[in-house]
Protein backbone atom coordinates (compact mmCIF):
# COMPACT_ATOMS: atom_id res chain seq x y z
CA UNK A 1 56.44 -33.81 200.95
CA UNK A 2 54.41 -32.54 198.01
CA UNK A 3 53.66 -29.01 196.13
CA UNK A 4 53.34 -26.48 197.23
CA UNK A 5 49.63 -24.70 196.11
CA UNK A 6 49.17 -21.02 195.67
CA UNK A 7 46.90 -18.44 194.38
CA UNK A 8 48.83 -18.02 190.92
CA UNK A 9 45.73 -15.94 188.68
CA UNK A 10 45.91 -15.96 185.13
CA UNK A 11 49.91 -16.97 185.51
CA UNK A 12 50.63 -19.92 183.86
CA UNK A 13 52.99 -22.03 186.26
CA UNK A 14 55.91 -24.11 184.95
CA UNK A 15 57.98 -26.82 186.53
CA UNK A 16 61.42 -26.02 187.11
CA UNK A 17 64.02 -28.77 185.55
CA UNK A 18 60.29 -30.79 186.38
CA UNK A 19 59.12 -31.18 190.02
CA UNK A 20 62.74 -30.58 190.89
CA UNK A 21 62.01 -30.34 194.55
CA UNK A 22 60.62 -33.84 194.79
CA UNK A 23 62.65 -35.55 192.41
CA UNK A 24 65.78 -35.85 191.20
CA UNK A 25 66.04 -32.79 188.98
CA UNK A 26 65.64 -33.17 185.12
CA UNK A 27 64.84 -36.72 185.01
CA UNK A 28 62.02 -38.50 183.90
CA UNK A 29 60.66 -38.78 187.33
CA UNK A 30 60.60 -35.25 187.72
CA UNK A 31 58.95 -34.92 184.26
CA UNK A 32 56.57 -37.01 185.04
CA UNK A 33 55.49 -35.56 188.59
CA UNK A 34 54.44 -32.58 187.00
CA UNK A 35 52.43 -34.45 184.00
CA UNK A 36 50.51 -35.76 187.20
CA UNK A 37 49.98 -32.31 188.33
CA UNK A 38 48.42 -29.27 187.22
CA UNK A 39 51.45 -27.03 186.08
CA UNK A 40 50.89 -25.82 182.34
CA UNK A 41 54.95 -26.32 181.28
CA UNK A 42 57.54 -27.90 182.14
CA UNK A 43 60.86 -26.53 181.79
CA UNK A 44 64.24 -28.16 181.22
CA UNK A 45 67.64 -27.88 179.84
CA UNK A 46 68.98 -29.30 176.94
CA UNK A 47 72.65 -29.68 175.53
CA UNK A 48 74.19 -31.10 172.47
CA UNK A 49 76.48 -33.81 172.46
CA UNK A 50 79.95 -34.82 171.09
CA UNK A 51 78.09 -37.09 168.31
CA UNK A 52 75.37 -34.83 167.17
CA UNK A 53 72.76 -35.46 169.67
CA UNK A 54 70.78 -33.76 172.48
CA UNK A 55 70.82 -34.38 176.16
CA UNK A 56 69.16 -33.24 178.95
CA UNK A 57 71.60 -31.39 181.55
CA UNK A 58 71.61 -28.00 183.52
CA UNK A 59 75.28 -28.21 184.31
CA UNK A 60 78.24 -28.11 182.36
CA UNK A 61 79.70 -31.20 182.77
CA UNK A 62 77.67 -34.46 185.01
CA UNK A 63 79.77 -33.90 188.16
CA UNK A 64 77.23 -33.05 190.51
CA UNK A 65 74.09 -34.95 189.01
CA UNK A 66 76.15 -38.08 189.71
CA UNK A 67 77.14 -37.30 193.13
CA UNK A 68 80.94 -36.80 191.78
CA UNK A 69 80.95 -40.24 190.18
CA UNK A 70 81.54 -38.70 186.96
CA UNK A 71 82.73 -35.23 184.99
CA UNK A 72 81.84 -35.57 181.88
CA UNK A 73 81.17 -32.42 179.35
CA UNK A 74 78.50 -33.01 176.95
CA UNK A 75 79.85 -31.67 174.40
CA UNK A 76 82.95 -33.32 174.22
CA UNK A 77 80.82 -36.90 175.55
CA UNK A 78 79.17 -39.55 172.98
CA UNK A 79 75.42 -40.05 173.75
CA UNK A 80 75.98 -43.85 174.63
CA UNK A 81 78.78 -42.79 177.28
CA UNK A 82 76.29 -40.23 178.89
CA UNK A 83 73.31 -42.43 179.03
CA UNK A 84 75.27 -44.73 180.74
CA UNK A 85 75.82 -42.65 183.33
CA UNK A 86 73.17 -43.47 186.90
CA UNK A 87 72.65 -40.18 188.55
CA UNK A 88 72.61 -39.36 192.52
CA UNK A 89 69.28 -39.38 194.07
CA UNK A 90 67.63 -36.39 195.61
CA UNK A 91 69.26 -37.31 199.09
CA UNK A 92 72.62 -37.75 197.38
CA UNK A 93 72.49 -41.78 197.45
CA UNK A 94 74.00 -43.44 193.78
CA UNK A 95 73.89 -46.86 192.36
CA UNK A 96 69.91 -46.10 191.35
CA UNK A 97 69.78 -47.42 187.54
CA UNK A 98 66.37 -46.08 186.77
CA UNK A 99 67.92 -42.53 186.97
CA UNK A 100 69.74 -41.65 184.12
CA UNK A 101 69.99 -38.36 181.64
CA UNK A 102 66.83 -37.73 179.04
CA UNK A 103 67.31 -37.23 175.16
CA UNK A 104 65.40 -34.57 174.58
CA UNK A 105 63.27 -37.06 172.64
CA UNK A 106 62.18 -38.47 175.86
CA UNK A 107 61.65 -35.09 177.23
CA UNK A 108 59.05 -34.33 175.14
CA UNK A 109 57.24 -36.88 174.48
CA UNK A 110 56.70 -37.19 178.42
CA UNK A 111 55.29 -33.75 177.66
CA UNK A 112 53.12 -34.42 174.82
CA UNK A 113 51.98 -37.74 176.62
CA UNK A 114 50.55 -35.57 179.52
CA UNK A 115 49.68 -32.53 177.36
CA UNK A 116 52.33 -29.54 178.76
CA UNK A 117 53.98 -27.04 177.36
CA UNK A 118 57.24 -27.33 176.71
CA UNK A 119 59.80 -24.93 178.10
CA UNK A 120 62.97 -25.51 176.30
CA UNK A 121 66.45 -23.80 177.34
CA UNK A 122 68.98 -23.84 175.64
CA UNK A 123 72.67 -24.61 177.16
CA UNK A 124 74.86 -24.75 174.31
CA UNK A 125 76.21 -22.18 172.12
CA UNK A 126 74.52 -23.77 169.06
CA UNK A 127 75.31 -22.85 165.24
CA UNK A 128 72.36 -22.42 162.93
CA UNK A 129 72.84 -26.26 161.67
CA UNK A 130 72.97 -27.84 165.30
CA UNK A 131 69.60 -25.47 165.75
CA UNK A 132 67.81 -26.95 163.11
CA UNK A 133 68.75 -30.53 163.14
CA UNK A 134 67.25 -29.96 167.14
CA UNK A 135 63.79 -27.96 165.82
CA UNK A 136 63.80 -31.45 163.08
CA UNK A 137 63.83 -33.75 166.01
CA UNK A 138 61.20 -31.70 167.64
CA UNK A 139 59.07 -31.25 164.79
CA UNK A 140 59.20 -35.56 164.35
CA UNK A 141 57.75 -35.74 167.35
CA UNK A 142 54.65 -33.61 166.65
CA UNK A 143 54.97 -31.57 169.10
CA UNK A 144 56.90 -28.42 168.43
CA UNK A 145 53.93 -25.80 168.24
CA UNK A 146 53.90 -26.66 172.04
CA UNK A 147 57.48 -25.41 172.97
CA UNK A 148 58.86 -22.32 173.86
CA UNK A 149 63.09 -21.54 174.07
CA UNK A 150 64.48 -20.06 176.48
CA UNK A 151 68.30 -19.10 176.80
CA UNK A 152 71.07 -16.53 178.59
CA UNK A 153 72.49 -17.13 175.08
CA UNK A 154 70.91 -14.21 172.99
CA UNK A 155 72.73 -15.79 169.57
CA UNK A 156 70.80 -19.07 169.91
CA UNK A 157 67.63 -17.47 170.03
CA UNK A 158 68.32 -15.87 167.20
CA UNK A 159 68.72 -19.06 165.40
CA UNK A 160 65.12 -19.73 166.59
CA UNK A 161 63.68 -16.65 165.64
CA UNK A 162 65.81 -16.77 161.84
CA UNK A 163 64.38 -20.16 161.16
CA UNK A 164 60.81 -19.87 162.89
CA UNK A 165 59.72 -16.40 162.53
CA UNK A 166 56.77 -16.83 164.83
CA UNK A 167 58.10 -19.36 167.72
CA UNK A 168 57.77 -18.64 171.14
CA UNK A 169 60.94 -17.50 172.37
CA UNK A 170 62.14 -15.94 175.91
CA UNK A 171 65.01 -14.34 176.68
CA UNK A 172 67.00 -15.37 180.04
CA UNK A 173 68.60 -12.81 182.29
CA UNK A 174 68.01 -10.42 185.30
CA UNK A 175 68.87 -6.53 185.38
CA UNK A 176 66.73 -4.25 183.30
CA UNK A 177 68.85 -2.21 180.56
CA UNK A 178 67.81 0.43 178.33
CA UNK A 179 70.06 -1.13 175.68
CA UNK A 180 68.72 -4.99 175.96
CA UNK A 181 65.28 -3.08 175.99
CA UNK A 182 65.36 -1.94 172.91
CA UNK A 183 67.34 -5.29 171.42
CA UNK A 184 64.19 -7.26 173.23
CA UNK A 185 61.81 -5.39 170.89
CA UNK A 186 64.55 -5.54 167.90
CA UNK A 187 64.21 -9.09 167.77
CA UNK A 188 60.69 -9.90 168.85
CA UNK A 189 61.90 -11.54 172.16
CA UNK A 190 59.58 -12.13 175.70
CA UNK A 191 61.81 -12.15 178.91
CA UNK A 192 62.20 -14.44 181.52
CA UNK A 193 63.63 -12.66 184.33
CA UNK A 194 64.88 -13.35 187.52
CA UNK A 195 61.83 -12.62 189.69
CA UNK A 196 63.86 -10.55 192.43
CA UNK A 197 64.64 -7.93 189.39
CA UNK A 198 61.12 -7.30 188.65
CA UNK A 199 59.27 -4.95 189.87
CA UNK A 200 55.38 -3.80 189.31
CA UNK A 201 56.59 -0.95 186.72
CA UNK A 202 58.74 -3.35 184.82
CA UNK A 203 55.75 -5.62 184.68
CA UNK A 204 53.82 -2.85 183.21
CA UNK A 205 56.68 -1.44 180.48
CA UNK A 206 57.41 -5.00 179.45
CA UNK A 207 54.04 -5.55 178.99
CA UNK A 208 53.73 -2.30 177.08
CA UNK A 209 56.30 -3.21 174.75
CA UNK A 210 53.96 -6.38 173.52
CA UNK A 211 56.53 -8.86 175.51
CA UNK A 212 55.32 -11.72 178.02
CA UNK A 213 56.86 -12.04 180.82
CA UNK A 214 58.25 -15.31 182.45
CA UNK A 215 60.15 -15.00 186.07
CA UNK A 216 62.76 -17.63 188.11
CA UNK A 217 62.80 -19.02 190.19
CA UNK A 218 60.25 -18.53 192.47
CA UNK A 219 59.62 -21.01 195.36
CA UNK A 220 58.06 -18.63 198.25
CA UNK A 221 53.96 -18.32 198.15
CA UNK A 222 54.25 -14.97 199.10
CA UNK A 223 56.68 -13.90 196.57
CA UNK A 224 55.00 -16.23 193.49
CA UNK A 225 51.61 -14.32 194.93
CA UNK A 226 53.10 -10.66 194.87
CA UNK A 227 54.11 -11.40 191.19
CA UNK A 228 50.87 -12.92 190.01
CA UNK A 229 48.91 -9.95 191.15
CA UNK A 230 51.66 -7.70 189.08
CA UNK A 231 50.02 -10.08 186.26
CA UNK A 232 53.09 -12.01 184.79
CA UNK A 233 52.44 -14.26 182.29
CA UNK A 234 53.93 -17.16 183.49
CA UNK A 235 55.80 -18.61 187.15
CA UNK A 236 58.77 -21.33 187.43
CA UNK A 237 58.95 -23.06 190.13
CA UNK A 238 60.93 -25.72 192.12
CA UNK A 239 57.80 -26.53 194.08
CA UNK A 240 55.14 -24.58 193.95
CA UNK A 241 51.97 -25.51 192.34
């Protein structure tokens, strides 16, 4: 099994949670498959933890990453406890030690290392402190001019946006409103939409409103095709290349 390659324009592709479709989903491994590749991001998820740190997780607690070994919430978990933790493989297998959560210190610098974007999102309801303490570890590790954040949590961009005026941010969600419209252009915000909610004359009216335009998840050619011809900015993918 491999990517998937397809006629993707001017969109800039990004690996969803890594090459999630080949390896185990925001690991290393996945990380990594798409620094071998030719995607120009790759996305993740990151969480805070119980002790101040950050942790790379989708879900809310570790249950399914760890094939039901384990239920921990991040939030309320140490870092040690949920490094500890070995994760299920891809076919559901455990007892693999090389698989266990990222910091988000290891996330990027497997980005930096093979020169990607990062595309951050953010899990957590964060307050302005836990924001910047995460934008200081970034910043240490050189590399935060090359990440944009990405949340369903409008308040935590808004942390961004207070502290760095002029980051990259995109905004996470998938019906078109008049009122989050005009609250997108408010704050400065791009979208990242849920592909099946676009259509060619949202392209065009987001596009007039100065915002780029991200869209998940998209894993058929013909759909990731269909949407590069509308000209969106940028595709995220489980698989396709």
């Amino acid at each position: 099994m491999n990517t998937i390659k397809f006629a993707h324009g001017n969109a800039k592709v990004v690996a969803h949670r890594g090459v999630s479709k080949l390896e185990k989903e925001n690991t290393q491994l996945a990380f990594v498959a798409a620094g071998n590749r030719s995607y120009w991001g790759v996305e993740t998820d990151v969480r805070c933890t119980a002790d101040g740190n950050f942790i790379i997780l989708h879900d809310e607690n570790t249950a399914r990453v760890s094939g039901g070994q384990h239920s921990y919430v991040p939030e309320q978990t140490d870092l040690a406890t949920l490094r500890a933790l070995e994760l299920a493989e891809t076919d559901g297998s455990t007892g693999h030690p090389y698989l266990r959560l990222p910091t988000l210190e290891e996330y990027i610098r497997v980005c930096k290392k093979y020169e990607k974007e990062c595309v951050l999102e953010l899990k957590t309801e964060m307050t302005e402190a836990q924001t910047r303490e995460m934008l200081a570890r970034i910043e240490a590790e050189g590399y935060l001019e090359h990440v944009v954040f990405i949340s369903f949590l409008f308040e935590d961009l808004v942390h961004i946006r207070k502290i760095l005026p002029n980051q990259k941010v995109q905004f996470l969600f998938g019906a078109y409103s008049d009122e989050l419209f005009e609250r997108l252009k408010q704050y400065r915000f791009d979208v990242d939409v849920a592909h099946s909610h676009l259509t060619e004359e949202l392209v065009k009216k987001y596009h007039g409103a100065g915002m780029e335009i991200n869209c998940w998840t998209v894993d058929d050619p013909a759909d990731a095709e269909r949407l590069a011809a509308w000209g969106v900015d940028y595709i995220t993918s489980n698989i396709l290349e």
